[in-house]
PDB file of N, CA and C in Angstrom:
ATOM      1  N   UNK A   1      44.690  56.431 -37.720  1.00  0.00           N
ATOM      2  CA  UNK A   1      44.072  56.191 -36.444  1.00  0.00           C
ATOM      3  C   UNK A   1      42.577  56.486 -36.551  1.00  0.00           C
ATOM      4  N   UNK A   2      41.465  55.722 -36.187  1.00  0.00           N
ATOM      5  CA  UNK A   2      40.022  55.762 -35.781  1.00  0.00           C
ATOM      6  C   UNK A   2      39.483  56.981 -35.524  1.00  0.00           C
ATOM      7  N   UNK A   3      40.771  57.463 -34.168  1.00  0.00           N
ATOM      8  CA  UNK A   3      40.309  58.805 -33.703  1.00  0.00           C
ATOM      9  C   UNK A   3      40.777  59.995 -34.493  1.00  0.00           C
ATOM     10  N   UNK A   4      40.947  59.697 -35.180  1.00  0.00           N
ATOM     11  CA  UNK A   4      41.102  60.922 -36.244  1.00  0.00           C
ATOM     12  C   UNK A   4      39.990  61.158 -37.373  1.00  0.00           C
ATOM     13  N   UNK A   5      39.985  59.902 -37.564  1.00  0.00           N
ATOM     14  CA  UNK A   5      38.792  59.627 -38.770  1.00  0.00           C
ATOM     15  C   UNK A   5      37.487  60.494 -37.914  1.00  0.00           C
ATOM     16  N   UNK A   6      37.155  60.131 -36.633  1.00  0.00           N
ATOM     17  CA  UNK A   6      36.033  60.278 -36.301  1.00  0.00           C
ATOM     18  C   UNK A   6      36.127  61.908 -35.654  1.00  0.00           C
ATOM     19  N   UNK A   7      37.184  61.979 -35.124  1.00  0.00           N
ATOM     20  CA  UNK A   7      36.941  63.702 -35.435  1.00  0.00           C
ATOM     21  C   UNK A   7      36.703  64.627 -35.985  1.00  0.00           C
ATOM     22  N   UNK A   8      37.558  63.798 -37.562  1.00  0.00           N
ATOM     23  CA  UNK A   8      36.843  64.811 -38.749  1.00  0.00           C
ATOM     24  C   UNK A   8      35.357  64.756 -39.164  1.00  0.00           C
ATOM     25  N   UNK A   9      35.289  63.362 -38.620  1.00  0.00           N
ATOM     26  CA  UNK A   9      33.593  63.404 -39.099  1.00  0.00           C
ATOM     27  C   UNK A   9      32.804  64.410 -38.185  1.00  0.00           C
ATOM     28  N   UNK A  10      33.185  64.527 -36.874  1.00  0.00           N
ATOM     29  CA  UNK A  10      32.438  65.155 -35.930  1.00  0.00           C
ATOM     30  C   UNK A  10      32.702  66.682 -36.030  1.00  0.00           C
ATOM     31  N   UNK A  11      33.913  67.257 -36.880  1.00  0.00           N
ATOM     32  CA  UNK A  11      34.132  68.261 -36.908  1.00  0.00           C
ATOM     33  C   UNK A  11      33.143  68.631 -38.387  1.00  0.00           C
ATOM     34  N   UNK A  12      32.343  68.024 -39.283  1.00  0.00           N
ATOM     35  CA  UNK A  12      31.881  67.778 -40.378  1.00  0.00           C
ATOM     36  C   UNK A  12      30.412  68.546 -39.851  1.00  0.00           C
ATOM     37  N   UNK A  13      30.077  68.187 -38.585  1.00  0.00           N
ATOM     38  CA  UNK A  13      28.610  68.273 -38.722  1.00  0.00           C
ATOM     39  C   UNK A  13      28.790  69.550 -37.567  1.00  0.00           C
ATOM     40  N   UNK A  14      29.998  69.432 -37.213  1.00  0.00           N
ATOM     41  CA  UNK A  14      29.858  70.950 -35.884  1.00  0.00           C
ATOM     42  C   UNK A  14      29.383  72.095 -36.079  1.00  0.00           C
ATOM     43  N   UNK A  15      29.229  72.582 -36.617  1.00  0.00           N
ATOM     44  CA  UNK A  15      28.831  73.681 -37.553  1.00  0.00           C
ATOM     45  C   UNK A  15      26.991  73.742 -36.795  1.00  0.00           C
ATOM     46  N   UNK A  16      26.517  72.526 -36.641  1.00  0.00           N
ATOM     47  CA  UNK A  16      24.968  72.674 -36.480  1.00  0.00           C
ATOM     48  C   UNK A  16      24.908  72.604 -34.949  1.00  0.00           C
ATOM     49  N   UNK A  17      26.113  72.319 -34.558  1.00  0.00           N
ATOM     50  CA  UNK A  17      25.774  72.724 -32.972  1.00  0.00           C
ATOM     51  C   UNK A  17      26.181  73.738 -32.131  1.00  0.00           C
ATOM     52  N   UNK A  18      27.089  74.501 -33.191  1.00  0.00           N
ATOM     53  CA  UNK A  18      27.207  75.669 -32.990  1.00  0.00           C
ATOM     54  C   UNK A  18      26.293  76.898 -33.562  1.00  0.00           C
ATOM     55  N   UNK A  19      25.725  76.310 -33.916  1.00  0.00           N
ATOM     56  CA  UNK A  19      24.431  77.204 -34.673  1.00  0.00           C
ATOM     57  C   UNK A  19      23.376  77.641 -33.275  1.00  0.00           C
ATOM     58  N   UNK A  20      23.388  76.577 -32.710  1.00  0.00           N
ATOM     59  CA  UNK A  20      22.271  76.578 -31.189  1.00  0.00           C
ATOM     60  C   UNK A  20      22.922  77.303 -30.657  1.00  0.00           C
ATOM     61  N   UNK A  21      24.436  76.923 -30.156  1.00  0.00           N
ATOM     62  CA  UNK A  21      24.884  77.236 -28.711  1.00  0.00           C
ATOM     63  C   UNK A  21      26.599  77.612 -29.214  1.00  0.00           C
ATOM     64  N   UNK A  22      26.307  79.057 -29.792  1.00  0.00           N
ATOM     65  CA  UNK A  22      27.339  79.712 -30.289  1.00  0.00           C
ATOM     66  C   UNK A  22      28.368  79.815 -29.161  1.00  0.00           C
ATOM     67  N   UNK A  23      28.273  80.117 -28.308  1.00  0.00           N
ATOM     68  CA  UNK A  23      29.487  80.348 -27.179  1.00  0.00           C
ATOM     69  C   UNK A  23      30.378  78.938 -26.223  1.00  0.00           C
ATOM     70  N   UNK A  24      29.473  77.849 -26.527  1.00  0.00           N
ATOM     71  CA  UNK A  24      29.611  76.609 -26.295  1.00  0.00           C
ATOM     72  C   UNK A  24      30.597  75.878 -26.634  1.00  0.00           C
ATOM     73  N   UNK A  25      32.228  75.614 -26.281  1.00  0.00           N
ATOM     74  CA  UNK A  25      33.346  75.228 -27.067  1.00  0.00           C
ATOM     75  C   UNK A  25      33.479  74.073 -26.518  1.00  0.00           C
ATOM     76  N   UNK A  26      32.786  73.245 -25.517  1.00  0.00           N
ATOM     77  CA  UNK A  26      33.047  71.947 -25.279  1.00  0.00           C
ATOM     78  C   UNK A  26      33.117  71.343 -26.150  1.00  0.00           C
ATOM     79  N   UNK A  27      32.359  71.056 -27.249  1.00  0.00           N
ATOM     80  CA  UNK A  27      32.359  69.697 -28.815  1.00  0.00           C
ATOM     81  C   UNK A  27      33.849  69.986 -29.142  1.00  0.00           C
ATOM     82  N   UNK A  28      33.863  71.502 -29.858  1.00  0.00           N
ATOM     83  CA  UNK A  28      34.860  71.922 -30.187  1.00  0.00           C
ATOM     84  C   UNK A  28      36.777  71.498 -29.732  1.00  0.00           C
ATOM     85  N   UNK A  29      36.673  71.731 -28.507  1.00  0.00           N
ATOM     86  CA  UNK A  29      37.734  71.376 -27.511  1.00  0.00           C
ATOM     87  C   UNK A  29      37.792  70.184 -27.394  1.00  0.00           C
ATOM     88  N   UNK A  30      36.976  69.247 -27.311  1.00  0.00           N
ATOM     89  CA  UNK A  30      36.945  67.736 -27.589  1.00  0.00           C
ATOM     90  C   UNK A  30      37.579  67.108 -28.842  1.00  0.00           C
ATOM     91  N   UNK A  31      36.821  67.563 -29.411  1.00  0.00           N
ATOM     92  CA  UNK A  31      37.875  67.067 -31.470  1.00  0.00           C
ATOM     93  C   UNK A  31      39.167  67.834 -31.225  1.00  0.00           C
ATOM     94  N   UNK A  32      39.335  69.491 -30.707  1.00  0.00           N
ATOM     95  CA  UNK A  32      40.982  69.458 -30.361  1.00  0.00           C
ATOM     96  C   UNK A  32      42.115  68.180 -29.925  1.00  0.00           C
ATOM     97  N   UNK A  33      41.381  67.962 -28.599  1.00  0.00           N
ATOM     98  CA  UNK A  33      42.137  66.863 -27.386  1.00  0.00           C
ATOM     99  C   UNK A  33      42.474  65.579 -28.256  1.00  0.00           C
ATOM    100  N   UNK A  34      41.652  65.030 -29.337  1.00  0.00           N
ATOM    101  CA  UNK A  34      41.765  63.941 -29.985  1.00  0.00           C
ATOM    102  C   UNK A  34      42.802  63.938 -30.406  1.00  0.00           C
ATOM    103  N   UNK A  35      43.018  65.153 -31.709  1.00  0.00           N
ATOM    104  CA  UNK A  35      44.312  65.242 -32.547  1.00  0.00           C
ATOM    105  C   UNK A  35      44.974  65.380 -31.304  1.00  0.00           C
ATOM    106  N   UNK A  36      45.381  66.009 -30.301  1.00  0.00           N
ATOM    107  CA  UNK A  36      46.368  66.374 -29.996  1.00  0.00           C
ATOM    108  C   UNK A  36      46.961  64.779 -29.598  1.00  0.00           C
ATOM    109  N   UNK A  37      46.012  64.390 -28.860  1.00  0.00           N
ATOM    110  CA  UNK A  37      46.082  62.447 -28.433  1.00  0.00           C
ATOM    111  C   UNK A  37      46.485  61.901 -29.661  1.00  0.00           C
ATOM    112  N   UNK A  38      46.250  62.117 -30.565  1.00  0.00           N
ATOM    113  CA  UNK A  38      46.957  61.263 -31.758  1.00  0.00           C
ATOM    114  C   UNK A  38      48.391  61.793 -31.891  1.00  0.00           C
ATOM    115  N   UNK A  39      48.882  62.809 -31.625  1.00  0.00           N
ATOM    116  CA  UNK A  39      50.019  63.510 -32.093  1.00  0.00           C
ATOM    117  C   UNK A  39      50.849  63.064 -30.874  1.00  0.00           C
ATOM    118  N   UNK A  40      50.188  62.509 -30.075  1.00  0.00           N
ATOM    119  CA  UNK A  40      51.055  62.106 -28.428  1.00  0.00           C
ATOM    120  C   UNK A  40      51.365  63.526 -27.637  1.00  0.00           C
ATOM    121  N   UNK A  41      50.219  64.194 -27.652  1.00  0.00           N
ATOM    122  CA  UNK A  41      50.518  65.644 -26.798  1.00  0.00           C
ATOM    123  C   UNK A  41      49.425  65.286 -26.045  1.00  0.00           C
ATOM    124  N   UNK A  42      48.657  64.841 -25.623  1.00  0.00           N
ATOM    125  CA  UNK A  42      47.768  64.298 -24.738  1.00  0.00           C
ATOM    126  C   UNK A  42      47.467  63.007 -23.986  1.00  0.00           C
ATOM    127  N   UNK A  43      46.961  63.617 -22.585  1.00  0.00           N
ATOM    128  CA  UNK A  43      47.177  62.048 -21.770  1.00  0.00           C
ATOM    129  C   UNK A  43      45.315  61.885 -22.025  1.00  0.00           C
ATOM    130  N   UNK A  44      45.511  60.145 -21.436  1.00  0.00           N
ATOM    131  CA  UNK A  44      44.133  59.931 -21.785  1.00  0.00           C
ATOM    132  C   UNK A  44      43.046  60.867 -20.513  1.00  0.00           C
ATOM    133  N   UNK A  45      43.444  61.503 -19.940  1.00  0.00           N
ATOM    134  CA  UNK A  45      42.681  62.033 -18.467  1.00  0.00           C
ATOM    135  C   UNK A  45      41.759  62.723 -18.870  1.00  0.00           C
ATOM    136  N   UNK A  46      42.786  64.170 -19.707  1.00  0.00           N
ATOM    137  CA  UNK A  46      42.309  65.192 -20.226  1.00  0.00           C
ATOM    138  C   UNK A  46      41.082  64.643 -21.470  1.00  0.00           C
ATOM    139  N   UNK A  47      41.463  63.721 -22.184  1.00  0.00           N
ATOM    140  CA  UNK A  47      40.650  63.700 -23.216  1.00  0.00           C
ATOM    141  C   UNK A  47      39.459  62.637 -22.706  1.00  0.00           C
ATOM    142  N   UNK A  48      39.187  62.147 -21.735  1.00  0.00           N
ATOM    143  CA  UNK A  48      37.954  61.504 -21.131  1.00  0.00           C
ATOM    144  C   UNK A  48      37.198  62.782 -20.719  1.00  0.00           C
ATOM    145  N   UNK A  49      37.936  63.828 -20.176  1.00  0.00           N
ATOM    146  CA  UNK A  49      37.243  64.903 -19.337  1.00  0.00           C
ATOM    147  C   UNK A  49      36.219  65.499 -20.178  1.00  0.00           C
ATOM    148  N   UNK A  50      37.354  66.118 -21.764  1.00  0.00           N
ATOM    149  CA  UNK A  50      36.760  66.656 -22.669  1.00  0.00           C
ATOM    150  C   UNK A  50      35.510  65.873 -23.406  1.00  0.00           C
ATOM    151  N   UNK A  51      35.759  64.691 -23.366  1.00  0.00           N
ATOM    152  CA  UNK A  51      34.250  63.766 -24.284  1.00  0.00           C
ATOM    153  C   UNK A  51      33.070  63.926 -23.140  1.00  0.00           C
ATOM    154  N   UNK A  52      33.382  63.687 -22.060  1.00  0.00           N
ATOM    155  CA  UNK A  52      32.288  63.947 -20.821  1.00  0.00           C
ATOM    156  C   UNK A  52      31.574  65.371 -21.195  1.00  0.00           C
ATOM    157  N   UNK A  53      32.607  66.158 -21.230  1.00  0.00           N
ATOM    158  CA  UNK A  53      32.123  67.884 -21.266  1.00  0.00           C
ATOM    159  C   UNK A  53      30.957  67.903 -22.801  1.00  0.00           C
ATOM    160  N   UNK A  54      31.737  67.437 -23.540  1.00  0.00           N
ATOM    161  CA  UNK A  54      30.697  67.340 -25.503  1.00  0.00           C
ATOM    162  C   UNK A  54      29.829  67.132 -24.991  1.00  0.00           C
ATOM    163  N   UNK A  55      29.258  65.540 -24.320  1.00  0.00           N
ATOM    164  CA  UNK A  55      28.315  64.915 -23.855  1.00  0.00           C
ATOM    165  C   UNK A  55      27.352  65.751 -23.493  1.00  0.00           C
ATOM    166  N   UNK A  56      28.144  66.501 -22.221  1.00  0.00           N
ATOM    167  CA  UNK A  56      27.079  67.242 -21.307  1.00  0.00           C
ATOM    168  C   UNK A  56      26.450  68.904 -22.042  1.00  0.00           C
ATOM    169  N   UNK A  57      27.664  68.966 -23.179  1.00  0.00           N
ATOM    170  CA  UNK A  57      27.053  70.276 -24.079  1.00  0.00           C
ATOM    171  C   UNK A  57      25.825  69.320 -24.732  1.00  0.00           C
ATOM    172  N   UNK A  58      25.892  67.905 -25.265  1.00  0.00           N
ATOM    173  CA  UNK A  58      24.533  67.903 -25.673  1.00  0.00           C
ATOM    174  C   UNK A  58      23.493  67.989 -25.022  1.00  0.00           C
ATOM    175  N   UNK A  59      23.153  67.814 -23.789  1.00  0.00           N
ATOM    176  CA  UNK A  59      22.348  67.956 -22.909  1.00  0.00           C
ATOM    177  C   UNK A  59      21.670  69.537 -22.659  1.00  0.00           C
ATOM    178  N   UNK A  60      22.545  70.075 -23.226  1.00  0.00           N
ATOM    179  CA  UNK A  60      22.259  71.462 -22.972  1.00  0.00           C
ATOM    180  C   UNK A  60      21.412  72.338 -24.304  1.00  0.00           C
ATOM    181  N   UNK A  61      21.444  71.535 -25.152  1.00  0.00           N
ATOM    182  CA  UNK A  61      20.324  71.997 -26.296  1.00  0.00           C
ATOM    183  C   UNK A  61      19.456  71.347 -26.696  1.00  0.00           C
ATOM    184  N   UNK A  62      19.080  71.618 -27.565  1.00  0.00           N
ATOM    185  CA  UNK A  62      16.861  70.452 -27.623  1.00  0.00           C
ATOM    186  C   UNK A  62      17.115  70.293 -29.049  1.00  0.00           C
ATOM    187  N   UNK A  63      18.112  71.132 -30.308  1.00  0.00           N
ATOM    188  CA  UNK A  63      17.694  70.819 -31.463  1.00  0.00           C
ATOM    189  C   UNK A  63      18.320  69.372 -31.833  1.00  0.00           C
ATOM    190  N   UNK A  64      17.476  68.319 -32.177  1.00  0.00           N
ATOM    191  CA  UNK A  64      18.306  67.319 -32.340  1.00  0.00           C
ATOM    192  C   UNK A  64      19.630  66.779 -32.890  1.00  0.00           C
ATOM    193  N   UNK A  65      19.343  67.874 -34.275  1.00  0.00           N
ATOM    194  CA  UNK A  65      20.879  67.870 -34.957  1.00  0.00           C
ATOM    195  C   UNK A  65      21.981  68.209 -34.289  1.00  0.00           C
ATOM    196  N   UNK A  66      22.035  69.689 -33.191  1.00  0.00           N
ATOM    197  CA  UNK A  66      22.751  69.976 -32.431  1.00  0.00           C
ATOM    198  C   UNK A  66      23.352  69.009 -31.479  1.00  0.00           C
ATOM    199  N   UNK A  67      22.407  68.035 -30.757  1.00  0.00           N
ATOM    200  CA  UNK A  67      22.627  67.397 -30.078  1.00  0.00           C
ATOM    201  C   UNK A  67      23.633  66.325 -30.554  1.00  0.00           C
ATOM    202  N   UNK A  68      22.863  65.745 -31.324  1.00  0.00           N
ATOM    203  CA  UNK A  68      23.959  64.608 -31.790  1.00  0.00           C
ATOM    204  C   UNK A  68      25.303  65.102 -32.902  1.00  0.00           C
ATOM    205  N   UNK A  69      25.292  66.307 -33.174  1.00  0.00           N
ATOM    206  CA  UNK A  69      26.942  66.454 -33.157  1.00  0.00           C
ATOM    207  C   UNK A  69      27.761  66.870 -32.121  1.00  0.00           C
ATOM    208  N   UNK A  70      27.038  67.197 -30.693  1.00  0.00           N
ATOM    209  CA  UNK A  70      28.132  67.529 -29.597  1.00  0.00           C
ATOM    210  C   UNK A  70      27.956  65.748 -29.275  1.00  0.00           C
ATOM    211  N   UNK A  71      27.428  65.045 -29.423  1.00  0.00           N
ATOM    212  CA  UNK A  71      27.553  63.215 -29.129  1.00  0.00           C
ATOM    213  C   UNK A  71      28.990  62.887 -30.266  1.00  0.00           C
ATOM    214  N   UNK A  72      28.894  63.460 -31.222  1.00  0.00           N
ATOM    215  CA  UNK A  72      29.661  62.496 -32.075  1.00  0.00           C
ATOM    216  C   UNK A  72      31.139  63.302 -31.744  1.00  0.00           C
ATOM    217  N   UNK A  73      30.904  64.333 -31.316  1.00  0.00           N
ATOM    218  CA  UNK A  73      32.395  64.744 -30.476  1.00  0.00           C
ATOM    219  C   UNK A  73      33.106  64.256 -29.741  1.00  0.00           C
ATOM    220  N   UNK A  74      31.717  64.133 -28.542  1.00  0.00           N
ATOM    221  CA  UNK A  74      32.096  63.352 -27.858  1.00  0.00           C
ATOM    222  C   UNK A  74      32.921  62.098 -27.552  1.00  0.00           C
ATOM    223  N   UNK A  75      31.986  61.106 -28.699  1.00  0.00           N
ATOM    224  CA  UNK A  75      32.302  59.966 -29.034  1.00  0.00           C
ATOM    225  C   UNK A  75      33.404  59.831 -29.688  1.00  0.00           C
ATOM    226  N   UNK A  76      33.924  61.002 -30.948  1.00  0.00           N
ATOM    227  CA  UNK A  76      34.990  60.913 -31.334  1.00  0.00           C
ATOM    228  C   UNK A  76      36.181  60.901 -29.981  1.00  0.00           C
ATOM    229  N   UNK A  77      35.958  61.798 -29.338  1.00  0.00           N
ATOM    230  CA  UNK A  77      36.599  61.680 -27.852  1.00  0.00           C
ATOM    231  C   UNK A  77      36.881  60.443 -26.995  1.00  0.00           C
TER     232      UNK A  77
END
């Protein structure tokens, strides 16, 4: 599945957006919701909510790298 591929990628670079915004588990919780959506333990509700939330963690830091791995969470989302 796509969304798996792209979680791992997004889980690849997480590391730099947790570097900014250590307490910040939205990205994080987002690449969760995916697998779990692949495993059929998730409805699509929850996992729109969670890519919204990544999104809005990028908004919440300035380093660019940071930013665009809470996007590719997202997006994996």
């Amino acid at each position: 599945m796509v969304a798996l591929w792209a979680a791992a990628c997004a889980e690849r670079v997480l590391p730099l957006f947790t570097a900014c915004a250590p307490d910040d588990t939205r990205p994080q919780e987002a690449i969760e919701v995916v697998r779990e959506f692949a495993r059929g333990e998730a409805r699509i509700g929850p996992v729109r909510a969670l890519a919204v939330a990544a999104h809005a963690a990028a908004r919440s830091v300035d380093d660019p790298a940071a930013v665009a791995a809470a996007r590719a969470a997202g997006h994996a989302a």
